[in-house]
C-alpha atoms as a PDB file:
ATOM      1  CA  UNK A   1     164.577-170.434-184.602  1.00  0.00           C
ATOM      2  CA  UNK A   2     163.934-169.550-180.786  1.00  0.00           C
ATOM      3  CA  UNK A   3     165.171-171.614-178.354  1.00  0.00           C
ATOM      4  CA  UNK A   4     164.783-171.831-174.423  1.00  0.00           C
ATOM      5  CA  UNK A   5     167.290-173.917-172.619  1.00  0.00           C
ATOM      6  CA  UNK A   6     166.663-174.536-169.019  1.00  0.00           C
ATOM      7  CA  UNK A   7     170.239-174.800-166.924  1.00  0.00           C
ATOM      8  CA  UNK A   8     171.846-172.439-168.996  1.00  0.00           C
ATOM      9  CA  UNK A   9     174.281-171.668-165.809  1.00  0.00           C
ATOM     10  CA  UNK A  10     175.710-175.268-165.686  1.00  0.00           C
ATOM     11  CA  UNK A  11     178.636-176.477-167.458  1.00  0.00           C
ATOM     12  CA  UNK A  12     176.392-177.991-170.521  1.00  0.00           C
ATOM     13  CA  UNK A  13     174.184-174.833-170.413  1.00  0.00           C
ATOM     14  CA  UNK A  14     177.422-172.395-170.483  1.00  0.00           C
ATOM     15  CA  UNK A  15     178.678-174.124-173.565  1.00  0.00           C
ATOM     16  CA  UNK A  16     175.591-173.976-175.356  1.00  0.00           C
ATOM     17  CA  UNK A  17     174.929-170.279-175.085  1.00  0.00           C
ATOM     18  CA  UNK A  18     178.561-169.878-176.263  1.00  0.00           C
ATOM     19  CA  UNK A  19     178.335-172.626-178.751  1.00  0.00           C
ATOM     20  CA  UNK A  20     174.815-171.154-180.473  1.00  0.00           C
ATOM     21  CA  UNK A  21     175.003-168.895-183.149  1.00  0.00           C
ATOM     22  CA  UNK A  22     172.190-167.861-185.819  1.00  0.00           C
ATOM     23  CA  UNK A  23     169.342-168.418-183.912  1.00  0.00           C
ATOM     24  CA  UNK A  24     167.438-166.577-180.343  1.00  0.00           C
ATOM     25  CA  UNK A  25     168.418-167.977-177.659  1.00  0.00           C
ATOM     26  CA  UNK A  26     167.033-167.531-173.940  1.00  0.00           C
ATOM     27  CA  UNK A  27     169.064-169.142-171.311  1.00  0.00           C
ATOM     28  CA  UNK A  28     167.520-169.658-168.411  1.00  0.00           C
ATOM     29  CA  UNK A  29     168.592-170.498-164.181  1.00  0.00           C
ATOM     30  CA  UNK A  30     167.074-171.564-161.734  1.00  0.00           C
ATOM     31  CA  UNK A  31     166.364-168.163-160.433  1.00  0.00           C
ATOM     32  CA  UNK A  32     164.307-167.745-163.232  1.00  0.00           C
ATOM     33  CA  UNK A  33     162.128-170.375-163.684  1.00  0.00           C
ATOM     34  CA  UNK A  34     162.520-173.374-161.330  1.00  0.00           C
ATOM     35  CA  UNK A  35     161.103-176.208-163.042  1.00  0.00           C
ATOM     36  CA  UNK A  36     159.990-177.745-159.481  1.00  0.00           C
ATOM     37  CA  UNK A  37     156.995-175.221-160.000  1.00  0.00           C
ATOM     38  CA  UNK A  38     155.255-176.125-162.982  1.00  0.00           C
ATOM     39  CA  UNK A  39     153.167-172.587-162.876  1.00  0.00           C
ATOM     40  CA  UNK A  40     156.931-170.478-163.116  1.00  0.00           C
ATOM     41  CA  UNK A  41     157.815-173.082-166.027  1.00  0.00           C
ATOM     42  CA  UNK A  42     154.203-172.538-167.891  1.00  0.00           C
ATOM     43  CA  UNK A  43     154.668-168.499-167.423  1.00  0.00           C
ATOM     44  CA  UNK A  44     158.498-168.940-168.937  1.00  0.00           C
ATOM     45  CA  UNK A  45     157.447-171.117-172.337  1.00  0.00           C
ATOM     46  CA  UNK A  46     154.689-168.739-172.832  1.00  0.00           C
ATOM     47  CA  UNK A  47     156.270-165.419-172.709  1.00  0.00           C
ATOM     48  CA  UNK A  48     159.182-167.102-174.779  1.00  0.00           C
ATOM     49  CA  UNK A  49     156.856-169.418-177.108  1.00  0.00           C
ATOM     50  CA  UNK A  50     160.330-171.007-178.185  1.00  0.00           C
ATOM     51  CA  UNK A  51     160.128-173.449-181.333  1.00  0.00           C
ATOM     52  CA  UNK A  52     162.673-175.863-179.198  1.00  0.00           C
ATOM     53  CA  UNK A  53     163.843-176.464-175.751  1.00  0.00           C
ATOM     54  CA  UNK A  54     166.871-177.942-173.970  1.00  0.00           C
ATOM     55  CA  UNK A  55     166.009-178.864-170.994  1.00  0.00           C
ATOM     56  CA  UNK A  56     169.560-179.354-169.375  1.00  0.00           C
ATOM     57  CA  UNK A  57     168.634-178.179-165.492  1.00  0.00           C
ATOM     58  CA  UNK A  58     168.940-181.353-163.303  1.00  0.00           C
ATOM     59  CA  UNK A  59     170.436-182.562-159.444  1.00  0.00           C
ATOM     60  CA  UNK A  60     173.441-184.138-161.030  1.00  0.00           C
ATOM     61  CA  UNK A  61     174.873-185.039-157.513  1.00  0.00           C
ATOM     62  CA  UNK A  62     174.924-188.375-158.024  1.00  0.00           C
ATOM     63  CA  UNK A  63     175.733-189.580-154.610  1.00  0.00           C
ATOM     64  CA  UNK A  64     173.206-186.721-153.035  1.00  0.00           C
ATOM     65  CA  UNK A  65     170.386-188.434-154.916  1.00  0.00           C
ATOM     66  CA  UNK A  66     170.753-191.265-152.693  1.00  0.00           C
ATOM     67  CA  UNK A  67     170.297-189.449-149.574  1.00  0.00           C
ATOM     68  CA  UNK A  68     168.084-186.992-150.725  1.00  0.00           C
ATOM     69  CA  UNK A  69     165.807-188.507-153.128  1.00  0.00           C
ATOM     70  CA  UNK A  70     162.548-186.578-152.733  1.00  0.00           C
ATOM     71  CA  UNK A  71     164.283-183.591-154.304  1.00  0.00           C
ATOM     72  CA  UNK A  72     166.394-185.673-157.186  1.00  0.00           C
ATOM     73  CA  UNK A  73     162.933-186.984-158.019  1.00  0.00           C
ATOM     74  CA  UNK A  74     161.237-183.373-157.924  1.00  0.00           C
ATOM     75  CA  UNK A  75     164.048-182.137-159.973  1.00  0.00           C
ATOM     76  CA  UNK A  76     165.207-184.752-162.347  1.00  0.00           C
ATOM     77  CA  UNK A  77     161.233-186.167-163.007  1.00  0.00           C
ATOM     78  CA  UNK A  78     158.656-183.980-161.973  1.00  0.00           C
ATOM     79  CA  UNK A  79     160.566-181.072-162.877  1.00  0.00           C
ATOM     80  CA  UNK A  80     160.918-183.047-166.271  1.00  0.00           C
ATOM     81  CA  UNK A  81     157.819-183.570-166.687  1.00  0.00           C
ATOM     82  CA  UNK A  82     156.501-179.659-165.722  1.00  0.00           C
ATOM     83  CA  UNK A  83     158.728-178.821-168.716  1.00  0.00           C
ATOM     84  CA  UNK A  84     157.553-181.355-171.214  1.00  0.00           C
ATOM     85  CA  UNK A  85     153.641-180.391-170.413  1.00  0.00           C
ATOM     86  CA  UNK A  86     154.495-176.711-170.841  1.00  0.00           C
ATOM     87  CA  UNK A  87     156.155-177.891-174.182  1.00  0.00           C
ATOM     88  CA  UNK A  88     153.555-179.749-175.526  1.00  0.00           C
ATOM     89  CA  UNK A  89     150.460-176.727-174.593  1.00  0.00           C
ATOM     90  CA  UNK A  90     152.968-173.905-176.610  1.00  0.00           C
ATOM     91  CA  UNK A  91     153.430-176.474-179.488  1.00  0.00           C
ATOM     92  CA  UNK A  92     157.226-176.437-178.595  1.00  0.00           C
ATOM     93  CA  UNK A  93     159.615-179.318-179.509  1.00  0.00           C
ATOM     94  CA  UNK A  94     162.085-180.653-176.588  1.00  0.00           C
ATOM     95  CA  UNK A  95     165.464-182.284-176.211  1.00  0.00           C
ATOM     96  CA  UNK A  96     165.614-183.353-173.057  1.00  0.00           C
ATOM     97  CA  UNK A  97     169.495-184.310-171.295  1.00  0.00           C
ATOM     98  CA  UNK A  98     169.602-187.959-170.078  1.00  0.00           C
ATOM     99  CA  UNK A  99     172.370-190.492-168.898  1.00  0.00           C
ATOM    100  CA  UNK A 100     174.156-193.627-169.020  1.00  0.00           C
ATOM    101  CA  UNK A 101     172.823-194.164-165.142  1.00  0.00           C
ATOM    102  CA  UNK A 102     169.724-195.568-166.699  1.00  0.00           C
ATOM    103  CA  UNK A 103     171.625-199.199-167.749  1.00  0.00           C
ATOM    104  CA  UNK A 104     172.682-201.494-164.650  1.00  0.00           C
ATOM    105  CA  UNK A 105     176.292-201.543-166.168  1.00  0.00           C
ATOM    106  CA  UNK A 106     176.506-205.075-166.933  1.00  0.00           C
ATOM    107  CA  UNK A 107     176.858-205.306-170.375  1.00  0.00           C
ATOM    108  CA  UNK A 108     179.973-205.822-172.558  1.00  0.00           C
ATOM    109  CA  UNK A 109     179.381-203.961-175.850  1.00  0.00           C
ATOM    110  CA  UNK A 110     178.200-200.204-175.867  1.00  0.00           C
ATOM    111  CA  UNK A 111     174.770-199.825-174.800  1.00  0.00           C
ATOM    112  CA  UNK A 112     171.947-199.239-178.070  1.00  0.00           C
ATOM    113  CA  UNK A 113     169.466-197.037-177.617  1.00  0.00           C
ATOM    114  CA  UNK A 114     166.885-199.850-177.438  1.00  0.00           C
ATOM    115  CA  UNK A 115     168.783-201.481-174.942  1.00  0.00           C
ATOM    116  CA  UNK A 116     166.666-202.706-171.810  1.00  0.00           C
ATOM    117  CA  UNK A 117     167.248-199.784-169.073  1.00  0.00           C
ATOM    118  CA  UNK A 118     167.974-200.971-165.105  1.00  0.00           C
ATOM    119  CA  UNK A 119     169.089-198.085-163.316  1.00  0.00           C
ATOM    120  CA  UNK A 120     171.046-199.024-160.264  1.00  0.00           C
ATOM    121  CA  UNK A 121     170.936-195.480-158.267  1.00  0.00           C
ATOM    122  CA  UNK A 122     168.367-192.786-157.315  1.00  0.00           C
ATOM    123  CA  UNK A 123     170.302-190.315-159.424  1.00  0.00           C
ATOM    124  CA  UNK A 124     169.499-193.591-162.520  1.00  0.00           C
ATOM    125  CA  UNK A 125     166.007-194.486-161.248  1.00  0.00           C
ATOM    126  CA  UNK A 126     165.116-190.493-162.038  1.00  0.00           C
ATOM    127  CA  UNK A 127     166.277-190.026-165.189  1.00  0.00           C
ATOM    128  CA  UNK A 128     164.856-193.363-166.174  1.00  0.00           C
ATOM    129  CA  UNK A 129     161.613-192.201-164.962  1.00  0.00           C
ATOM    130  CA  UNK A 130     161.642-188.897-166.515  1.00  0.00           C
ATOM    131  CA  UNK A 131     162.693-190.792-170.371  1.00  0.00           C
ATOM    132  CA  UNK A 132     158.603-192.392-169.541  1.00  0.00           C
ATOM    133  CA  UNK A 133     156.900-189.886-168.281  1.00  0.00           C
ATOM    134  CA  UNK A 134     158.153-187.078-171.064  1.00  0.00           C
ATOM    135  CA  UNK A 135     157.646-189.911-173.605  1.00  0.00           C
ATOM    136  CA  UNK A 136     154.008-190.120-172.536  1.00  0.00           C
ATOM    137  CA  UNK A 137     153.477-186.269-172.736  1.00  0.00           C
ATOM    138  CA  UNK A 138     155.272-185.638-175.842  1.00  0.00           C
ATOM    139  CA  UNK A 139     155.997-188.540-177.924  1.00  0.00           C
ATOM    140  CA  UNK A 140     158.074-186.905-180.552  1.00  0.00           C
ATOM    141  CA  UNK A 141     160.918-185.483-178.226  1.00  0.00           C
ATOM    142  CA  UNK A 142     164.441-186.159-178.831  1.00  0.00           C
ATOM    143  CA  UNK A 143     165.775-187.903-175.389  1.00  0.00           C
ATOM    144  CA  UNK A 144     169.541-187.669-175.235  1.00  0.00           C
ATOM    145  CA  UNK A 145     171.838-189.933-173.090  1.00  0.00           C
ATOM    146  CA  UNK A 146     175.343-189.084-172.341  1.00  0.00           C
ATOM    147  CA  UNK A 147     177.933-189.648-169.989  1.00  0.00           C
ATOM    148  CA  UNK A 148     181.295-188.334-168.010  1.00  0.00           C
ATOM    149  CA  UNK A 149     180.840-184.808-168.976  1.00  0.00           C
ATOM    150  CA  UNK A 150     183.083-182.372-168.254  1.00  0.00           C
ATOM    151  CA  UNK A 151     183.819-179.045-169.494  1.00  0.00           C
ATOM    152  CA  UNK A 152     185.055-175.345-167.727  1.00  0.00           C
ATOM    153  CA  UNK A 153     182.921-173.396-165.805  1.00  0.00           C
ATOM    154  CA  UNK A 154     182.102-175.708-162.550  1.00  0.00           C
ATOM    155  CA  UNK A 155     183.198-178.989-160.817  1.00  0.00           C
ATOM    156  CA  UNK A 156     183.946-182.066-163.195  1.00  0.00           C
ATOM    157  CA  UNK A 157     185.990-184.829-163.160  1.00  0.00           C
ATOM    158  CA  UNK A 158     189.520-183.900-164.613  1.00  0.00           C
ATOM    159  CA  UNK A 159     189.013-179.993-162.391  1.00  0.00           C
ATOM    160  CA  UNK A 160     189.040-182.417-159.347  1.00  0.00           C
ATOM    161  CA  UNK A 161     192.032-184.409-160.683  1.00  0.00           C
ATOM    162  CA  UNK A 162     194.143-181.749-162.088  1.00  0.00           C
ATOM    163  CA  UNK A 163     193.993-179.857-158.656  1.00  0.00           C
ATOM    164  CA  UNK A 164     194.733-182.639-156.717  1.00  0.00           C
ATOM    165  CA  UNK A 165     197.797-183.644-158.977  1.00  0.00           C
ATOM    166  CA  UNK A 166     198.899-180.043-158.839  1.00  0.00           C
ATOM    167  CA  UNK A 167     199.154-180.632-155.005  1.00  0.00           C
ATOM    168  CA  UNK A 168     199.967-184.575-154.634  1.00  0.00           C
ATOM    169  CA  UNK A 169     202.398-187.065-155.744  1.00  0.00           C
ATOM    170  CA  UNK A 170     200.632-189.606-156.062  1.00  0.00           C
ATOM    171  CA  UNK A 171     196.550-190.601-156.690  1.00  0.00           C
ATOM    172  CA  UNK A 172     194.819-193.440-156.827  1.00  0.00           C
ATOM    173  CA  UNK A 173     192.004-193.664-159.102  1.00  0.00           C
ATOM    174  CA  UNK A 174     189.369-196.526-160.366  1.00  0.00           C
ATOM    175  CA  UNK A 175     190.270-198.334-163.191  1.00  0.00           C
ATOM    176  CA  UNK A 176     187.103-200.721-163.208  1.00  0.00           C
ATOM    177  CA  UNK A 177     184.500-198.778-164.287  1.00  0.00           C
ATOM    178  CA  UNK A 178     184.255-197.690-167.773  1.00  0.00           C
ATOM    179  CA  UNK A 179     182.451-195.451-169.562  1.00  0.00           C
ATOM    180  CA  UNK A 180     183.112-191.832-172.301  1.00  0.00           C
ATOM    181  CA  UNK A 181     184.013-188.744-171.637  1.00  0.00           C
ATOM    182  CA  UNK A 182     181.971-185.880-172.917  1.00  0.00           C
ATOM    183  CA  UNK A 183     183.072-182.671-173.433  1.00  0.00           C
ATOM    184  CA  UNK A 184     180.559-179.596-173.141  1.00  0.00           C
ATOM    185  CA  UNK A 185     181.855-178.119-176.315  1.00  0.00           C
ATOM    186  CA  UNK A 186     181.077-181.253-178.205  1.00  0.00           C
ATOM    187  CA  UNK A 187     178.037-182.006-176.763  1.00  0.00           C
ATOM    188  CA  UNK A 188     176.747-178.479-177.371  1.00  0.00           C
ATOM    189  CA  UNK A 189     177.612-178.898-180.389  1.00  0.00           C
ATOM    190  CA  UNK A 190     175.747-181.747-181.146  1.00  0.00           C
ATOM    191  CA  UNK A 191     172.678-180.839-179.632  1.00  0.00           C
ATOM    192  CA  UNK A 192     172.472-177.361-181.762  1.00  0.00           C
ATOM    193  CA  UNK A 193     172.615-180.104-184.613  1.00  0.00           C
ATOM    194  CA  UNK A 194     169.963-182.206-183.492  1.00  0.00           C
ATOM    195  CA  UNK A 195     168.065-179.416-182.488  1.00  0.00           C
ATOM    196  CA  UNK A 196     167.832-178.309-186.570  1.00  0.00           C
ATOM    197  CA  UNK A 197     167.639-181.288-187.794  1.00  0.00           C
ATOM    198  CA  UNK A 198     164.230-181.932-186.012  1.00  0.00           C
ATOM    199  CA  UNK A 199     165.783-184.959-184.278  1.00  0.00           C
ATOM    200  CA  UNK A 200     162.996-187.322-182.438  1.00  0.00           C
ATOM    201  CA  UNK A 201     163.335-190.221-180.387  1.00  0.00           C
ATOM    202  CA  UNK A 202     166.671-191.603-178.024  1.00  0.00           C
ATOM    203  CA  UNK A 203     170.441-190.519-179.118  1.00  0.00           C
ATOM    204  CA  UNK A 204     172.915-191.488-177.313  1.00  0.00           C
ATOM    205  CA  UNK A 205     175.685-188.709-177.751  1.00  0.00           C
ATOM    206  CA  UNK A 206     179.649-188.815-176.602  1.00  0.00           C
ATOM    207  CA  UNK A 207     183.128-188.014-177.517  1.00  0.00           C
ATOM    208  CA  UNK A 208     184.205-191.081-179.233  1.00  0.00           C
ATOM    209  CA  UNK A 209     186.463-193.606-177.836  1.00  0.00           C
ATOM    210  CA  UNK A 210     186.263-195.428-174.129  1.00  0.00           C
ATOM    211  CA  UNK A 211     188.329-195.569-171.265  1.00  0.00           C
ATOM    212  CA  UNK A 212     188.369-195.864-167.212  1.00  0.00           C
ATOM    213  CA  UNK A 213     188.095-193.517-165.017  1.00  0.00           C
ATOM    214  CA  UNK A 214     192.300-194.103-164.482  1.00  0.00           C
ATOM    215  CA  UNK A 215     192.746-193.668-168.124  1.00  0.00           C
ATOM    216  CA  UNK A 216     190.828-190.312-168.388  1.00  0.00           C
ATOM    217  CA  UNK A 217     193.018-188.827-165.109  1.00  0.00           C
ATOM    218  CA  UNK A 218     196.639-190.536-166.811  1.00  0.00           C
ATOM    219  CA  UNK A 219     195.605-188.360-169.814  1.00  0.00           C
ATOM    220  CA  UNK A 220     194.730-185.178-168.082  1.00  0.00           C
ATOM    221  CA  UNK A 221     197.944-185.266-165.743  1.00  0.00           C
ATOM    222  CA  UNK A 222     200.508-186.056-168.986  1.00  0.00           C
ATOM    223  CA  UNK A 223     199.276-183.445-170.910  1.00  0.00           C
ATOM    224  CA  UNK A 224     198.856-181.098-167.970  1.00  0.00           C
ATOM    225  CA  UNK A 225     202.569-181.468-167.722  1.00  0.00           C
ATOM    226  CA  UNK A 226     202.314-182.316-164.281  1.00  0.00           C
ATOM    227  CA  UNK A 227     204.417-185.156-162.250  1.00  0.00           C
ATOM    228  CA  UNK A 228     202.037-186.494-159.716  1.00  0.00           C
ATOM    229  CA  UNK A 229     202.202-190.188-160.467  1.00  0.00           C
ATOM    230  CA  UNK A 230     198.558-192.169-161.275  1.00  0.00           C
ATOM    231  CA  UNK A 231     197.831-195.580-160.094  1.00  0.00           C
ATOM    232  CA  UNK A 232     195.103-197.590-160.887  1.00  0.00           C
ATOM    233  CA  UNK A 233     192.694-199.300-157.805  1.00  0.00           C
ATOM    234  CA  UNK A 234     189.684-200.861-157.668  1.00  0.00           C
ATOM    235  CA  UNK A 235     185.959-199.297-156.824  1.00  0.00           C
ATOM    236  CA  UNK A 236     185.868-201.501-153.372  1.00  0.00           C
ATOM    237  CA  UNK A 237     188.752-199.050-152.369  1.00  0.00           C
ATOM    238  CA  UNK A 238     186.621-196.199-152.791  1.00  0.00           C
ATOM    239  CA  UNK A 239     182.774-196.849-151.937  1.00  0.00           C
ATOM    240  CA  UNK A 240     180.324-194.516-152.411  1.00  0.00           C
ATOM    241  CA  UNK A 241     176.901-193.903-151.848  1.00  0.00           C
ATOM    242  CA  UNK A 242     175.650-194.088-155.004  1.00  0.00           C
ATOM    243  CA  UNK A 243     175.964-197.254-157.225  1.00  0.00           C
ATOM    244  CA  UNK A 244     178.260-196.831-160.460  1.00  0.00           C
ATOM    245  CA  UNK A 245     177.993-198.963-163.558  1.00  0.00           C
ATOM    246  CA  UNK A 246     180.972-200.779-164.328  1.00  0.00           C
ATOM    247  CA  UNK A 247     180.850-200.807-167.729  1.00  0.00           C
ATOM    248  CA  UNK A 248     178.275-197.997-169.349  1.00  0.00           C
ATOM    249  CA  UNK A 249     179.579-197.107-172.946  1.00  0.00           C
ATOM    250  CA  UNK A 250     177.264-195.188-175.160  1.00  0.00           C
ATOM    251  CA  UNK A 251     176.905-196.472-179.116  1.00  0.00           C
ATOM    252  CA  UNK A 252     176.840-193.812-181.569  1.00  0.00           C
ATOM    253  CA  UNK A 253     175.387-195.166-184.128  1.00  0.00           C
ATOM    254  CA  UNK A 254     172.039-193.563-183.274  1.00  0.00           C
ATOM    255  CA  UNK A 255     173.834-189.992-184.393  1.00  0.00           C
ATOM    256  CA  UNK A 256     174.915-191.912-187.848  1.00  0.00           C
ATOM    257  CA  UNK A 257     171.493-190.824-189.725  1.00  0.00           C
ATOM    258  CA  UNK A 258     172.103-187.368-188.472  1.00  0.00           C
ATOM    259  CA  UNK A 259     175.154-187.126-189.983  1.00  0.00           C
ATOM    260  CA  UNK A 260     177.001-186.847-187.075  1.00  0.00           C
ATOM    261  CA  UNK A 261     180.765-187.450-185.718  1.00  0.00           C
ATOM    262  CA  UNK A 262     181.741-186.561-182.547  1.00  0.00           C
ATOM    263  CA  UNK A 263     185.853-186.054-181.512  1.00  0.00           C
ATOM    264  CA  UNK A 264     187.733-188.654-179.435  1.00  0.00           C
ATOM    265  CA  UNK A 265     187.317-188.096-175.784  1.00  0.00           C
ATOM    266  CA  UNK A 266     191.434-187.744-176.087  1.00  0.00           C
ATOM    267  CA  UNK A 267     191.336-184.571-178.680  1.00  0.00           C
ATOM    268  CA  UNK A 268     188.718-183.257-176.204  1.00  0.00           C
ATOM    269  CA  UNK A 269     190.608-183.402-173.332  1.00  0.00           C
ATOM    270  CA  UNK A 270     193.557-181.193-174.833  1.00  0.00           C
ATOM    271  CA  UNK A 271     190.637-178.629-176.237  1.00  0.00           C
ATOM    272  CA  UNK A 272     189.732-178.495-172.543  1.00  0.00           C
ATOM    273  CA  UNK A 273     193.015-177.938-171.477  1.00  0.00           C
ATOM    274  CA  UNK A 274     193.391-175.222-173.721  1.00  0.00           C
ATOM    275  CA  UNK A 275     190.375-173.727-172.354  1.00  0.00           C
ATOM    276  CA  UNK A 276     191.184-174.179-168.794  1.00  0.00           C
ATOM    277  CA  UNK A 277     194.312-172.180-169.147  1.00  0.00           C
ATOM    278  CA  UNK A 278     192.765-169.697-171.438  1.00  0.00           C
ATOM    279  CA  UNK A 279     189.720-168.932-168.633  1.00  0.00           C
ATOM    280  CA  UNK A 280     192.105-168.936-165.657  1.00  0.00           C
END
């Protein structure tokens, strides 16, 4: 099978080209094909005429959406959209890399995939745009949601917290907004899966389990072995541009007919540990 994955220098993209085995895989950045130019995307798909593509490239700045949303809506839709056109000329199938910014955050039980959508950020409103617009152009893609991913390779979540706890004795961290942690490996993982399976429609894809964003950094710092101490505070302490859900957990039962079970976010975490200290 040949497969083109666009992003394939971010953390997701890293994993996957370490993560794929058996099958040809083109990875590609930025600086190869930007997908804000749908002529360099049409001239990539055709010289690769891949049987699948990942399309994992994306502004993922969540809070620089908000103040610069002509180019999160170049990137995250239009860009989209360049590579689901290309797709659908070369008779390629695509899996295209969504999020749990698409739901408002409200809700009490993990999100379904058929769940209404009311994206409360620019960084949201894109990728909820881009889920239509692909849908329209190719109506048997595979749309994958996920959330909190992390992995090593770039800026994430617990990189941020273990090198502040390596330097502090103390950090505050949110402890109302909750959500699953993803880890790169995993999610690679699952994708390669879907990917050969011929998966169509929405997924929604974590590790398994929940937890806060306080919960995820108590985890990292115990098994880091490190003493800074964690406290929990509330979002109003730290504001931010961007809106965050409060509550956006992903149900997994839409990877139950493929046969799939994904790690708890807690085994992941000490894999990326491992990892971390292995790279560095």
């Amino acid at each position: 099978m040949r497969v083109t994955i666009f992003g394939a220098t971010g953390l997701l993209g890293n994993a996957l080209l370490r993560e794929w085995r058996g099958d040809e895989i083109a990875g590609l950045a930025s600086r190869d094909a930007d997908i804000r130019s749908q002529e360099q995307v049409r001239k990539a798909i055709a010289e690769r005429r891949p049987e699948w593509i990942v399309l994992a490239a994306a502004y993922t700045d969540v809070d620089g959406c908000e103040t610069n949303r002509d180019l999160a809506f170049d990137v995250n839709c239009q860009g989209a959209l360049h590579v689901a056109q290309a797709a659908a000329e070369n008779g390629s199938r695509l899996l295209f890399l969504s999020t749990d910014y698409v739901f408002d955050g409200t809700k009490a039980s993990p999100y379904e995939i058929d769940d209404p959508i009311a994206p409360q950020s620019v960084y949201g409103r894109s990728k909820a745009d881009a889920e239509v617009r692909i849908r329209e152009v190719l109506p048997t893609c595979c749309i994958l949601r996920t959330s909190w991913v992390f992995g090593v390779g770039g800026k994430c979540f617990p990189d941020t917290i273990l090198k502040l706890a390596a330097s502090r004795k103390e950090l505050d961290v949110v402890n109302d907004q909750r959500g699953c942690p993803t880890y790169t490996i995993d999610l690679a993982r699952v994708i390669i899966h879907l990917c050969r399976k011929g998966a169509t429609g929405t997924v929604h894809a974590t590790n398994s389990g929940e937890c806060t964003w306080f919960d995820f950094a108590t985890e990292m710092v115990r098994s880091a072995g490190l003493d800074s101490l964690v406290r929990p505070t509330s979002s109003d302490k730290f504001v931010r541009p961007a809106k965050r859900p409060g509550y956006s957990v992903l149900s997994s039962a839409s990877l139950q007919p493929y046969g799939i079970a994904v790690p708890p976010w807690q085994d992941a975490s000490e894999r990326y540990l491992n990892e971390r200290r292995s790279s560095s």
